[in-house]
Protein backbone atom coordinates (compact mmCIF):
# COMPACT_ATOMS: atom_id res chain seq x y z
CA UNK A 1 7.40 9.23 -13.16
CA UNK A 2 7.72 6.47 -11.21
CA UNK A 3 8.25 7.40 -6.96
CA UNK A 4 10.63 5.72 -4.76
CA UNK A 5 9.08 3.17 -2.32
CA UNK A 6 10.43 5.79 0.47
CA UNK A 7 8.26 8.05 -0.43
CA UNK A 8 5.24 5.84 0.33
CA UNK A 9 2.22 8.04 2.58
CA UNK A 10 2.78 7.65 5.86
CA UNK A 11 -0.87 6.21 6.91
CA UNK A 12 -0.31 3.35 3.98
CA UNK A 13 3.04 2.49 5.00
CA UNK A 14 2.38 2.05 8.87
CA UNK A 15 -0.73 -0.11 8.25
CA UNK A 16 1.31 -2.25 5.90
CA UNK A 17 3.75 -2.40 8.39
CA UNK A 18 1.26 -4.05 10.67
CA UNK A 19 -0.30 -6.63 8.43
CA UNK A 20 2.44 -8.48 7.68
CA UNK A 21 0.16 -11.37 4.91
CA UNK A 22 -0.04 -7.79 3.25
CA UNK A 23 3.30 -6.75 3.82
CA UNK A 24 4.71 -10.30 1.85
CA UNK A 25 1.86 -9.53 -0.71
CA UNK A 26 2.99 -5.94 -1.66
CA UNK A 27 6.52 -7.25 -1.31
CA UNK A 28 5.89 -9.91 -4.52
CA UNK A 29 4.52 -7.24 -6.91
CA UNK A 30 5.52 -6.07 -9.88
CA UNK A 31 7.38 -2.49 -9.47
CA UNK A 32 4.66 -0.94 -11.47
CA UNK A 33 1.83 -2.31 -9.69
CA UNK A 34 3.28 -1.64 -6.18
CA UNK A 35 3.31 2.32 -7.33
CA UNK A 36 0.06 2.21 -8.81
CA UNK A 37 -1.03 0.69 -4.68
CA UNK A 38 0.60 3.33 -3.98
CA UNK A 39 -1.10 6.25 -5.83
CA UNK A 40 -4.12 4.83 -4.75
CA UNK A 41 -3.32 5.44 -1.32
CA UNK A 42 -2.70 9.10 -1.80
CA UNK A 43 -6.34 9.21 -2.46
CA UNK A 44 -7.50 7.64 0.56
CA UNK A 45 -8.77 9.82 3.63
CA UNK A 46 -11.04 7.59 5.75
CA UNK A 47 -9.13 4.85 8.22
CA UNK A 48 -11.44 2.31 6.98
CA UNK A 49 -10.71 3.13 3.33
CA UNK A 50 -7.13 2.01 3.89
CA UNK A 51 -7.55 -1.09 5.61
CA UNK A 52 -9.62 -2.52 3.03
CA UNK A 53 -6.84 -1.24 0.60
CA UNK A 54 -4.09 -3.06 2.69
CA UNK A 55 -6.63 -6.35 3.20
CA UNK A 56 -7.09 -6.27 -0.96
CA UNK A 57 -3.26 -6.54 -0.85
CA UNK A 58 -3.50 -10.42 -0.22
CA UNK A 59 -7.58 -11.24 -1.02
């Protein structure tokens, strides 16, 4: 089942918030492919982690 985009982790969401070439990038996927970004940012739990997830957005 597919989650709502409100629903997004908070630590994922603020550093998208702040990158805003990754912010346009997540913004021109697919549906699907934004939610599976988005699982894989439910498995992240080092800072570092996530900012290469959120710099992958748009490399």
């Amino acid at each position: 089942m597919e989650q709502p985009l409100h629903e997004m982790p908070l630590g994922f969401s603020m550093n998208l918030a702040m990158d805003a070439s990754a912010l346009a990038a997540f913004g021109r996927l697919p549906r699907s492919e934004q939610n599976a970004v988005i699982e894989r940012s439910r498995r992240i739990t080092d800072k570092d982690e996530m900012k290469r997830l959120i710099r992958s957005l748009y490399r």
